[in-house]
Protein backbone atom coordinates (compact mmCIF):
# COMPACT_ATOMS: atom_id res chain seq x y z
CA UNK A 1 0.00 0.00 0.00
CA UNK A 2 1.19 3.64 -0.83
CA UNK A 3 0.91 6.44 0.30
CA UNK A 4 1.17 10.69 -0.80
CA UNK A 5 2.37 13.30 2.09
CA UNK A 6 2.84 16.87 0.77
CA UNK A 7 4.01 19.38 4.16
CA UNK A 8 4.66 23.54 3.29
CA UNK A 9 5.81 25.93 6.09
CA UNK A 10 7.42 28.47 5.79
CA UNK A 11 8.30 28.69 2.50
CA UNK A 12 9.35 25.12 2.34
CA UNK A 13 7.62 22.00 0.37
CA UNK A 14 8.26 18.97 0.62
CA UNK A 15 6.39 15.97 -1.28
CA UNK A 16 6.85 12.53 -0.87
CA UNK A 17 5.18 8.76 -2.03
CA UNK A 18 5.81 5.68 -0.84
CA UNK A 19 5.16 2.57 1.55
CA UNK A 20 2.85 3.65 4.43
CA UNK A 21 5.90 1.67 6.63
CA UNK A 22 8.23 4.24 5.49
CA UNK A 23 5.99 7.00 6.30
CA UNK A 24 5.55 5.75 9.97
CA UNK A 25 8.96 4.94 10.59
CA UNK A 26 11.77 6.78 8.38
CA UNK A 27 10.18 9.90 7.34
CA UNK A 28 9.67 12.21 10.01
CA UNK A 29 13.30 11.68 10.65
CA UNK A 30 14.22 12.14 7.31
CA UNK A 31 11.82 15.70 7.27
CA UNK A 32 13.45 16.51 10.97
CA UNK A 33 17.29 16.24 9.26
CA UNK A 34 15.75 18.51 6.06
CA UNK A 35 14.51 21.17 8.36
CA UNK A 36 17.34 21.67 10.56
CA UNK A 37 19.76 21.66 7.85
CA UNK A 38 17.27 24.36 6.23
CA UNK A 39 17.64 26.27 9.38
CA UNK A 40 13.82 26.56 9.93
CA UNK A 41 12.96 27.27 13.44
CA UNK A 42 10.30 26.69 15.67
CA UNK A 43 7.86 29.95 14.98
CA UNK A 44 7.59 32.76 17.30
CA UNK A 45 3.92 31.49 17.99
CA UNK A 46 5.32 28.51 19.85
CA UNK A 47 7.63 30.37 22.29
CA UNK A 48 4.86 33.40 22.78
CA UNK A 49 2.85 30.09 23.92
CA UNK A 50 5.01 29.01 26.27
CA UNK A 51 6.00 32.84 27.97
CA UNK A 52 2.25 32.92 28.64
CA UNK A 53 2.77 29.48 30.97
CA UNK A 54 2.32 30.20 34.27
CA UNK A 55 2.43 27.73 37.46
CA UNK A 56 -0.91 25.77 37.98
CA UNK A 57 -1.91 26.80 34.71
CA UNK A 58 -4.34 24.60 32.54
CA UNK A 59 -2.63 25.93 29.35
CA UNK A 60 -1.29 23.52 26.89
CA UNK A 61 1.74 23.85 25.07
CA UNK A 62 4.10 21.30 22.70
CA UNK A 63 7.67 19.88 23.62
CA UNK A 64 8.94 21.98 20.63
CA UNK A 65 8.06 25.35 21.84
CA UNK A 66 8.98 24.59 25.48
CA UNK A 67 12.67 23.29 24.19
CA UNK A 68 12.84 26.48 22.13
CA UNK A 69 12.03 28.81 25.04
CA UNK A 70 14.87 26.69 27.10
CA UNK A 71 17.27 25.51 24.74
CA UNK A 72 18.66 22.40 26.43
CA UNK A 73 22.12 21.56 25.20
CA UNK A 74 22.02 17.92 25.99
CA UNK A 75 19.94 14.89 25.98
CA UNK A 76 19.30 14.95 29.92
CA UNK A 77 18.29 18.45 29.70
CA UNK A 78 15.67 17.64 26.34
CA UNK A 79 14.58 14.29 28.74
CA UNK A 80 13.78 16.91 31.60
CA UNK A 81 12.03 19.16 28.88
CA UNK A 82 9.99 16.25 27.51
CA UNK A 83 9.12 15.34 30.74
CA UNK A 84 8.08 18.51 32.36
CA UNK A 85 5.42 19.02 29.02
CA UNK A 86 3.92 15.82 30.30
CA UNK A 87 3.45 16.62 33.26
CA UNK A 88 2.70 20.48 32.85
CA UNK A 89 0.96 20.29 29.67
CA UNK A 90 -0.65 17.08 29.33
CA UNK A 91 -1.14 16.14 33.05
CA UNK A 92 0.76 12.57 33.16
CA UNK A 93 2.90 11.68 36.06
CA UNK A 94 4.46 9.91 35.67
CA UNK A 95 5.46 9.31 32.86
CA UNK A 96 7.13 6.15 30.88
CA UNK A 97 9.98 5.63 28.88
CA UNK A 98 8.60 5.59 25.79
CA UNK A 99 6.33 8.57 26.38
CA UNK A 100 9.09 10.47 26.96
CA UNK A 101 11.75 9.88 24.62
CA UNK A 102 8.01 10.03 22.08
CA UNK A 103 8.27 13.63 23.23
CA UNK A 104 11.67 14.10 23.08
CA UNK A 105 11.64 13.37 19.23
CA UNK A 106 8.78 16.16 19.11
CA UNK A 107 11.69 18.77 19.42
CA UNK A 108 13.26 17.33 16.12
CA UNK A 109 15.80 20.88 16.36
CA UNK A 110 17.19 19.69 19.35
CA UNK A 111 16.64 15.53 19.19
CA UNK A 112 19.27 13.82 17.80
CA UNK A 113 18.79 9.66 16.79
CA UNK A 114 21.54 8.96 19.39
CA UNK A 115 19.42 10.05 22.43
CA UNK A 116 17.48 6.65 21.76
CA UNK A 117 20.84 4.12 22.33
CA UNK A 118 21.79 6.55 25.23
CA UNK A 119 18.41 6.79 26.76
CA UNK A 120 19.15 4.50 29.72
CA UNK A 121 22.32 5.90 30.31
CA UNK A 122 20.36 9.51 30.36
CA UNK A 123 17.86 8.37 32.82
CA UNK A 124 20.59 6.92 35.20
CA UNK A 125 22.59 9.87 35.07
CA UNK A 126 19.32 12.14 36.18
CA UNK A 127 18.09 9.73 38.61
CA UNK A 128 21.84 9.87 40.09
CA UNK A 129 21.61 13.54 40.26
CA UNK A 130 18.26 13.86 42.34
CA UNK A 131 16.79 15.28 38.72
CA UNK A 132 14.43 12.89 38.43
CA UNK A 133 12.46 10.06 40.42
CA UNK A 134 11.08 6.67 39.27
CA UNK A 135 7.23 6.08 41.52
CA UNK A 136 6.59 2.74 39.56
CA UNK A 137 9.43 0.40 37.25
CA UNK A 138 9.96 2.26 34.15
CA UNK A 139 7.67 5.73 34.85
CA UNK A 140 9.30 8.80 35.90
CA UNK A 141 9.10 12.23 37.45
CA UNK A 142 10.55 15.06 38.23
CA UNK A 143 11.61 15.63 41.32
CA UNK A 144 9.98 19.24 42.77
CA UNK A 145 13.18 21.13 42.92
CA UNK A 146 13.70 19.95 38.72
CA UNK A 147 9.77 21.23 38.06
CA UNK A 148 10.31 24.17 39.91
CA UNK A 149 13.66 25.18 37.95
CA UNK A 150 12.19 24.37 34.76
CA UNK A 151 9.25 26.51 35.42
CA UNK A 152 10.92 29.49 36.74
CA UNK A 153 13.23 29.36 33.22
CA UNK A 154 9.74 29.26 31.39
């Protein structure tokens, strides 16, 4: 079975048909890599959603605009990003592996495909470093101090 994706933003199309397989699995990677070396951003309407955040709020908000408003250099920092939209933004705490690295590839500017094969090593690191807790095998949290930084920066 085939299938036909056409995506334009921002001055950018891009128009692809194959294997529905393909298009679960490869593309959005291969659309992430086309992007970023394309140098599109994440809009200004993404981070003006996340500077109207506010503690307790009900507002919702993606992974992409909260890792643009914070910029996290590393994969422990995106984790803790990922991670704090599921709990701020979507209410889910805690959260499981795959939920969260799901969320870390929604920041495809600052994801990179070797986050996945160092994903255990990420969440050993933060749980090491008081970042992060683990309620139930395999779910996670942050710890209060972590939530409270991140929402201070946001």
């Amino acid at each position: 079975m085939t299938a036909k994706l056409r995506i334009k933003a921002k001055g950018i199309e891009i128009e692809w048909e194959g294997e529905v397989e393909y298009l679960k699995n490869d593309l959005p990677d291969l659309i992430s890599a086309i992007v970023d070396a394309l140098g599109v951003g994440v809009s200004d309407d993404e981070i003006d959603e996340i500077e109207t955040l506010a503690v307790g709020s009900d507002k919702k908000f993606t992974t992409a605009a909260l890792a643009a408003k914070i910029q996290p250099k590393s994969a422990p920092e995106l984790f803790k990003v990922a991670l704090a939209k599921l709990q701020l933004s979507d209410k889910i705490e805690p959260a499981s592996r795959a939920q969260i690295h799901s969320e870390m590839k929604n920041a495809p500017k600052f994801y990179k495909p070797s986050m996945r094969g160092n994903l255990g090593k990420t969440i050993d690191g933060l749980l090491g470093a008081g970042e992060i807790n683990e309620p139930s095998s395999g779910n996670f949290a942050l710890t209060q101090s972590a939530q409270e930084l991140i929402q201070t920066k946001i």
